[in-house]
Protein backbone atom coordinates (compact mmCIF):
# COMPACT_ATOMS: atom_id res chain seq x y z
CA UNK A 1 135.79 -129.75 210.17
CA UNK A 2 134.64 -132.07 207.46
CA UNK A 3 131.45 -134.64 208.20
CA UNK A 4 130.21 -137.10 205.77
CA UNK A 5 126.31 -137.86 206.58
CA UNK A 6 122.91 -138.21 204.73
CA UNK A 7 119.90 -135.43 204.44
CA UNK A 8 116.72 -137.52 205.37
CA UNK A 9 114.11 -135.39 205.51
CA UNK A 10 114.26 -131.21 205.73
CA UNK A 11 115.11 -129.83 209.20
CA UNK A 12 114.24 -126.89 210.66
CA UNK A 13 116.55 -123.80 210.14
CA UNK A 14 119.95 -124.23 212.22
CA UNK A 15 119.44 -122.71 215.79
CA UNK A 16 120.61 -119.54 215.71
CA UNK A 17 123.13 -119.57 217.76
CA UNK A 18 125.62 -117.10 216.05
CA UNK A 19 122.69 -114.55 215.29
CA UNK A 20 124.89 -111.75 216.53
CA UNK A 21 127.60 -112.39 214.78
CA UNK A 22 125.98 -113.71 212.22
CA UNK A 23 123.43 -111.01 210.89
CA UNK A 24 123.05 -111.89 206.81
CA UNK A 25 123.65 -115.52 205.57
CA UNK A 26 124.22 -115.71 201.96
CA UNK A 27 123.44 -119.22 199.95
CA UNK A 28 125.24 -119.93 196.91
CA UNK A 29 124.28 -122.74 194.68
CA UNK A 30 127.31 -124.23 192.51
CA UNK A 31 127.02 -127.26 189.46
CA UNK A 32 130.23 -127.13 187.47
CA UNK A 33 132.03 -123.49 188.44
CA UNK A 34 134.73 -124.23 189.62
CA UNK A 35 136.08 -121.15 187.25
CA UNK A 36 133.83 -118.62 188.65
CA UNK A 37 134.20 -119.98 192.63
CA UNK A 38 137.56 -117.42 193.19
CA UNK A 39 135.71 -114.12 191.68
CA UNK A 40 132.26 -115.33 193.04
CA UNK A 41 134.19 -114.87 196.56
CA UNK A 42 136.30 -111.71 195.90
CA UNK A 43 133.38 -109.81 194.32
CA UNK A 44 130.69 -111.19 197.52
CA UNK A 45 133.43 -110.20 200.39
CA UNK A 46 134.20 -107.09 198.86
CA UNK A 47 130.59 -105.82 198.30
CA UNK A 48 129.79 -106.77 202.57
CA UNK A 49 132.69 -105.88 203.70
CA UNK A 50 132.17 -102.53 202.37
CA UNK A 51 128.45 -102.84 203.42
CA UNK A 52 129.56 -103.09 206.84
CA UNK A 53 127.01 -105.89 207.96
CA UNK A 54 128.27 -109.31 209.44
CA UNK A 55 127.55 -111.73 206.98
CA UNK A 56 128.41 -115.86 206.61
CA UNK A 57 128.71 -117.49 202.70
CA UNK A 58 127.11 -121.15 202.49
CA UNK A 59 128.27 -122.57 199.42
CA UNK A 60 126.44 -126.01 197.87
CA UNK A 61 128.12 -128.09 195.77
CA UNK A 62 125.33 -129.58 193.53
CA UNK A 63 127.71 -132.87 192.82
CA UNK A 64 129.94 -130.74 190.48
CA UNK A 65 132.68 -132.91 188.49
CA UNK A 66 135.30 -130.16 188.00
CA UNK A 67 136.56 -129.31 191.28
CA UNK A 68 134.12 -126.89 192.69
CA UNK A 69 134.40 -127.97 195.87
CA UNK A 70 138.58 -127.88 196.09
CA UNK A 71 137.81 -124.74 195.02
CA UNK A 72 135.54 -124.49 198.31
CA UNK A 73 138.07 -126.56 200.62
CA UNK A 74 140.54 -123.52 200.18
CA UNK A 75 138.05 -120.99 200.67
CA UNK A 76 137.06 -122.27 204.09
CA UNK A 77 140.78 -122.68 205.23
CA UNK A 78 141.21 -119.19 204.40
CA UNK A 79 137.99 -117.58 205.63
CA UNK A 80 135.79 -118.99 208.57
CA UNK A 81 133.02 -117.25 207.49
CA UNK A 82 132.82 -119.89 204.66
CA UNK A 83 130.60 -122.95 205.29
CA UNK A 84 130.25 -125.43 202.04
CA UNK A 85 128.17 -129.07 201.29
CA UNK A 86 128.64 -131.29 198.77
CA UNK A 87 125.98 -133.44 197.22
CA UNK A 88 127.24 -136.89 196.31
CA UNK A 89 125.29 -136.10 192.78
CA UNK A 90 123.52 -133.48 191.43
CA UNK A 91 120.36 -133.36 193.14
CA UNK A 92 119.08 -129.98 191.17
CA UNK A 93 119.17 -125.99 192.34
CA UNK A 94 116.01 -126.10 194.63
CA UNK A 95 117.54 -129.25 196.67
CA UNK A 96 121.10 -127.62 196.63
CA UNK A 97 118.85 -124.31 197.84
CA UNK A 98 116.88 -126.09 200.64
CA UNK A 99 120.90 -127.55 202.26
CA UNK A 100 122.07 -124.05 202.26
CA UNK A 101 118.88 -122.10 203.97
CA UNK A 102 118.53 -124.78 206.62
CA UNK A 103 121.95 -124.42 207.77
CA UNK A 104 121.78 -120.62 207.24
CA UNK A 105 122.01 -118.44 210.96
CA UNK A 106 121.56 -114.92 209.59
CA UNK A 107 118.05 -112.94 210.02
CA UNK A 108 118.28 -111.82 206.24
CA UNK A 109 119.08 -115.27 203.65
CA UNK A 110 119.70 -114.39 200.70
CA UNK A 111 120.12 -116.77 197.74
CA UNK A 112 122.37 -116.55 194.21
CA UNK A 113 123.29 -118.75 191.76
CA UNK A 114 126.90 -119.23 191.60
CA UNK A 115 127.96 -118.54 187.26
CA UNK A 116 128.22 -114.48 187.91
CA UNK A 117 125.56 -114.18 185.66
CA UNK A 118 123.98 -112.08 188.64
CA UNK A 119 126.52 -109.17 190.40
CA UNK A 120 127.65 -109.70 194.24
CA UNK A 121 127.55 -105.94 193.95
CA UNK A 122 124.01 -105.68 194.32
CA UNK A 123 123.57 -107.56 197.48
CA UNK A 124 123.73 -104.51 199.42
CA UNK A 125 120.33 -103.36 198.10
CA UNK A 126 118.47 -106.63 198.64
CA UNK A 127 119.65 -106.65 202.11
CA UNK A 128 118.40 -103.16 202.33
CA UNK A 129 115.07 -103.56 200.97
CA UNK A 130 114.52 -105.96 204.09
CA UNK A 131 115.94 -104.22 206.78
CA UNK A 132 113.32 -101.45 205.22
CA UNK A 133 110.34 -104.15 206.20
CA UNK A 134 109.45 -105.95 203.27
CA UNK A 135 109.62 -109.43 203.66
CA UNK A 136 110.72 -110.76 200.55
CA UNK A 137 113.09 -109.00 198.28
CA UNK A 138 112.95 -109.65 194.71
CA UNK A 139 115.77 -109.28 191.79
CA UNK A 140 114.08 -108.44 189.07
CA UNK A 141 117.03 -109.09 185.80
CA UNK A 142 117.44 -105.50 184.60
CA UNK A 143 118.15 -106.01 180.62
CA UNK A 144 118.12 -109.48 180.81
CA UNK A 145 120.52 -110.75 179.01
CA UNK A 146 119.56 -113.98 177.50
CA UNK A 147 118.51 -115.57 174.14
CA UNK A 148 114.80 -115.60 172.98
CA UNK A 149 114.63 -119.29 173.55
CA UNK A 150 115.13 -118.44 177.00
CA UNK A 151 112.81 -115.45 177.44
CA UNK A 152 110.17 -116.42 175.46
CA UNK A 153 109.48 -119.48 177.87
CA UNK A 154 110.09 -117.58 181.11
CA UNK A 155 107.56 -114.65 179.87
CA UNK A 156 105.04 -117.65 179.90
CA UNK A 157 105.99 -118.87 183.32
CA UNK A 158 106.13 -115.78 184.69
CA UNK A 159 102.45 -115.26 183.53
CA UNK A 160 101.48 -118.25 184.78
CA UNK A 161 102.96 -117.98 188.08
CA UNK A 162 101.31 -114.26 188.95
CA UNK A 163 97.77 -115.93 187.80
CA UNK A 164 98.26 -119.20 189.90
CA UNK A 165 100.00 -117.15 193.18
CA UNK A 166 98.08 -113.51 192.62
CA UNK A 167 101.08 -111.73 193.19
CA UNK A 168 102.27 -109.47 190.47
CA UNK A 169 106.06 -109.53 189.82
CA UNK A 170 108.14 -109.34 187.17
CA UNK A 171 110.69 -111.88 187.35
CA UNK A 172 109.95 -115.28 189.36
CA UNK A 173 113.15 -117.12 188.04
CA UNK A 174 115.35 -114.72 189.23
CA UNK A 175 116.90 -116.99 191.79
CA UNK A 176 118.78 -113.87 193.36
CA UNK A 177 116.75 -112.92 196.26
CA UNK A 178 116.68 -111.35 199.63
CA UNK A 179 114.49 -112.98 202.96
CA UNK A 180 113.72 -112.40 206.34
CA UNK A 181 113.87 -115.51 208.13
CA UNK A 182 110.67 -115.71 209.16
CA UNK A 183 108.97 -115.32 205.89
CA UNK A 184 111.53 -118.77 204.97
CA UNK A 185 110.88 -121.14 208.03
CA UNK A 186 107.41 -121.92 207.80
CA UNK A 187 107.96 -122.80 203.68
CA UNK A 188 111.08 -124.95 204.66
CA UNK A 189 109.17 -128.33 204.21
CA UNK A 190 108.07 -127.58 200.58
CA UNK A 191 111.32 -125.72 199.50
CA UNK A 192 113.27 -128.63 197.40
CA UNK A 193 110.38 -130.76 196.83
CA UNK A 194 108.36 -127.62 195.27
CA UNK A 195 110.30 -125.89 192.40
CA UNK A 196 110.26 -121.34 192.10
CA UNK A 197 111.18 -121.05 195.91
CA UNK A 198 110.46 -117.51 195.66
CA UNK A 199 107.13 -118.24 194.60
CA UNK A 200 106.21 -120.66 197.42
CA UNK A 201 107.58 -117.71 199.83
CA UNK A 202 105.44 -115.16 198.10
CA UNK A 203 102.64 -117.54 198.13
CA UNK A 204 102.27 -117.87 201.73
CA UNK A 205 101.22 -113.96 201.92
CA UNK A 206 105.21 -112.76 202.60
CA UNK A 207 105.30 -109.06 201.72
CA UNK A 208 107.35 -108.16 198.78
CA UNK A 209 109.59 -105.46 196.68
CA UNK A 210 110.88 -105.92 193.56
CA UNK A 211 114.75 -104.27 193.35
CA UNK A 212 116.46 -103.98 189.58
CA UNK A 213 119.43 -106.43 189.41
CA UNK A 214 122.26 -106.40 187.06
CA UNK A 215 122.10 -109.63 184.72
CA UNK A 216 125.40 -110.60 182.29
CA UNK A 217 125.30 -113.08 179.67
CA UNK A 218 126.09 -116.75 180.47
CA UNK A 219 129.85 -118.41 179.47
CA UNK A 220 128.57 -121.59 177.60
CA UNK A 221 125.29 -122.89 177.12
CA UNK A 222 122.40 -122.65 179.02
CA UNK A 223 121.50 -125.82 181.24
CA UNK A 224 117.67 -124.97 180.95
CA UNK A 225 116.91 -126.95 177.42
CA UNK A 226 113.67 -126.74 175.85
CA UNK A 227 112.61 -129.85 176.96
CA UNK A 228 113.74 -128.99 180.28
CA UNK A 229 111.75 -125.61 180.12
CA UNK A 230 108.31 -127.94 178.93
CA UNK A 231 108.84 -130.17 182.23
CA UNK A 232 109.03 -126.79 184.43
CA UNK A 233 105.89 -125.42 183.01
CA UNK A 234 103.92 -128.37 183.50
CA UNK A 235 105.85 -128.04 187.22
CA UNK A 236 104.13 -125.04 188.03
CA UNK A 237 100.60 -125.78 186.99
CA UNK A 238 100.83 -128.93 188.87
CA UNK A 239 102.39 -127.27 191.86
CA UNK A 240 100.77 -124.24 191.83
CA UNK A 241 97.19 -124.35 189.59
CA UNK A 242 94.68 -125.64 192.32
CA UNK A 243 92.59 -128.18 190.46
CA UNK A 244 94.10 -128.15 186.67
CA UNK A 245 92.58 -131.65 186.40
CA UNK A 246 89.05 -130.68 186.42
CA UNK A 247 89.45 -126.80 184.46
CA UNK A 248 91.55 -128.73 181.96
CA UNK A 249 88.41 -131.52 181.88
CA UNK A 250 85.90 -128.88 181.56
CA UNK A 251 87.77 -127.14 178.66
CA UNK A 252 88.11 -130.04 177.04
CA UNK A 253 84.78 -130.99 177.17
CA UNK A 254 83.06 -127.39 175.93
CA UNK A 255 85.61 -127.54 173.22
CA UNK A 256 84.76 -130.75 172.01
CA UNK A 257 81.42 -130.23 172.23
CA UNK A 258 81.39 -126.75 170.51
CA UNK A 259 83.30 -128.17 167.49
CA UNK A 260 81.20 -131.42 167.06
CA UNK A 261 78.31 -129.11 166.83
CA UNK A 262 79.87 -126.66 164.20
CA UNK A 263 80.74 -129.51 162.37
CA UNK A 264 78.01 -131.48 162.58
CA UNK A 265 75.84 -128.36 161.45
CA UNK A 266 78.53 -127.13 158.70
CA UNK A 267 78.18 -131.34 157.66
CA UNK A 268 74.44 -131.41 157.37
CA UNK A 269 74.26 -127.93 155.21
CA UNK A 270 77.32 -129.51 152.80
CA UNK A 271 75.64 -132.64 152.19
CA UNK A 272 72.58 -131.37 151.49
CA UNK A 273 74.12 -128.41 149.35
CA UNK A 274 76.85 -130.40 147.61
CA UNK A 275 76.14 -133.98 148.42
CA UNK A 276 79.22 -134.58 149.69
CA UNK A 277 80.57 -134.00 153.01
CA UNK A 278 84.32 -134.55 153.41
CA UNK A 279 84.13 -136.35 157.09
CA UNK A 280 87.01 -138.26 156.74
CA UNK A 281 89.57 -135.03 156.65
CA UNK A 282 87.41 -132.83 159.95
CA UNK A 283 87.32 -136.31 161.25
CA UNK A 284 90.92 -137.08 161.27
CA UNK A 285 91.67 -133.21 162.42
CA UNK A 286 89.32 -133.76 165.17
CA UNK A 287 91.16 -136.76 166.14
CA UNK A 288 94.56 -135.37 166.44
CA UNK A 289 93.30 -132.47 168.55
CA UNK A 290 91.74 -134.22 170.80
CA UNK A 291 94.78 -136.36 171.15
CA UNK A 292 96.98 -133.50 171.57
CA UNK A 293 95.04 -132.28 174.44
CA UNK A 294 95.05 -135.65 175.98
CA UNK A 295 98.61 -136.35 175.31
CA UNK A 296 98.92 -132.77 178.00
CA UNK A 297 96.40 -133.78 180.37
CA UNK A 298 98.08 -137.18 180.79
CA UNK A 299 101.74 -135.21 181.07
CA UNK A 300 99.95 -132.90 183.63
CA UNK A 301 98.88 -136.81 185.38
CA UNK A 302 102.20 -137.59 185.15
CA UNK A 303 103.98 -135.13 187.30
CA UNK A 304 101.15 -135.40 190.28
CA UNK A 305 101.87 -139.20 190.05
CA UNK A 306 105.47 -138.60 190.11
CA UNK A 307 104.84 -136.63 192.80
CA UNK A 308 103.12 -139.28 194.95
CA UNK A 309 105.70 -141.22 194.70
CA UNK A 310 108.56 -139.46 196.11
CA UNK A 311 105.89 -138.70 198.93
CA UNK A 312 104.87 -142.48 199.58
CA UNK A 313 109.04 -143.20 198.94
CA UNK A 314 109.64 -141.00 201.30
CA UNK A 315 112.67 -140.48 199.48
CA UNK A 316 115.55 -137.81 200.96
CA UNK A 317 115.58 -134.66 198.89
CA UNK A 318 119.63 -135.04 198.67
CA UNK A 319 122.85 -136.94 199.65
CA UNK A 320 125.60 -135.49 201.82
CA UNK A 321 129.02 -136.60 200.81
CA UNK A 322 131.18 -134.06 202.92
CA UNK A 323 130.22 -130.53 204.72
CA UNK A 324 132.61 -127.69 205.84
């Protein structure tokens, strides 16, 4: 049945009252696939049917405009074991994430993005690696298949991410991931608000195992624009760094102050060797560094401002226009 309603603030997991029937619950995030919904569903039922493990598919429609969610509509007339949401817009993969693990009944959630770019095939080994105890089961994109504009930034996230959490994994973006329900439900507030769910999971001291994933190229171009890639760095220092203000501050200050002394001393020793010391041209290089780092620290400012205001707000993480 169909309900039309509004998310107000995150709920608790949905009461598990199909756990036995129930046993894996796997959360698909769609934007725009409405091409890849019918082989999405083919390849996922045939890989846990075969795994012999009771399973239920929770599809969210991220506000798609190309008839995802018809797509979804005949799926769930079909198949029972197909639940689906629909945003009324696109509300971003970590909100369309948080919808589908709160209404998710299994033991073991597992999440995937829905463009194939990941292979249903593998879910039987990330299942696996949880029933074997760990608490967390990573994908880790085996021979990634992406362009350097894409790797290049995620190599730096990545980095920053295993200083900021202290856990050492390959591959945080990988959104294709294995749970145990209890390592999920006491992160469930933050998930949607706070961006690299896996990494809010890990951070809370959730065992973990890192299992190779197959990885294809994407059809079309990437959403995840350089600009776009910029923003979710400064995400994760603000969400993740404790204290970035004041290390930034510091840094900034024992630069400064470093290079006004070389300079100052390089300036005396000129003048009095050449009589002329160019200030104008280490001034005016001075001055655009120092802007440049300002220009950051006041980007880093931004997104903790930003973030106090969806707090105060009190804003819902997402719209619900219909649910299956």
């Amino acid at each position: 049945m169909a309900s039309t309603r509004e998310e107000t603030r995150p709920r608790p997991l949905s009461a598990d009252t199909d756990a036995s029937t129930r046993t894996i619950s796997i959360v698909v995030t769609l934007y725009d696939e409405a091409e890849n919904v019918p082989e999405l569903y083919r390849r996922t039922v045939a890989a846990l049917d075969a795994f012999g493990r009771s399973y239920e598919l929770i599809f969210v429609d991220d506000g798609s405009t190309d008839g995802t969610f018809a797509e979804l509509e005949r799926l769930h007339a079909a198949d029972d074991r197909v639940r689906a949401v629909r945003f009324k817009r696109n509300f971003g993969q970590h909100s369309a994430m948080h919808a589908g693990l709160v209404r998710a009944r299994g033991e073991i959630l597992v999440t995937m993005d829905g463009d194939l770019q990941n292979a249903p095939e593998d879910l039987p080994r990330l299942v696996e690696a949880v029933e074997a105890g760990a608490d967390v089961a990573s994908g880790r994109r085996a021979a990634r298949r992406d362009s350097w504009g894409r790797t290049l930034p995620s190599l730096l996230i990545n980095g920053m991410l295993r200083r900021f959490t202290g856990v050492e994994i390959a591959d945080f973006g990988c959104a294709f991931n294995a749970y145990h329900r209890s390592a999920v439900e006491p992160m469930l507030g933050a998930i949607g608000k706070q961006k690299f769910t896996k990494a809010l999971v890990l951070s809370g001291g959730a065992s973990v195992v890192e299992v190779d994933v197959a990885h294809a190229p994407r059809a079309g171009r990437s959403r995840y624009s350089p600009l776009r890639l910029t923003r979710l760095a400064l995400h994760v220092l603000a969400g993740f760094w404790p204290q970035p203000i004041q290390w930034i501050g510091v840094t900034l200050g024992v630069l400064c102050s470093t290079a006004a002394l070389i300079l100052g001393v390089y300036g005396v020793f000129y003048w009095i060797s050449e009589s002329n010391f160019p200030g104008p041209l280490f001034g005016g290089v001075g001055v655009i560094f120092v802007l440049g780092i300002q220009g950051f620290i006041l980007a880093l400012v931004g997104e903790y401002l930003g973030r106090i205001q969806r707090d105060v707000q009190g804003r819902p993480l997402y719209t619900i226009d219909r649910e299956l």
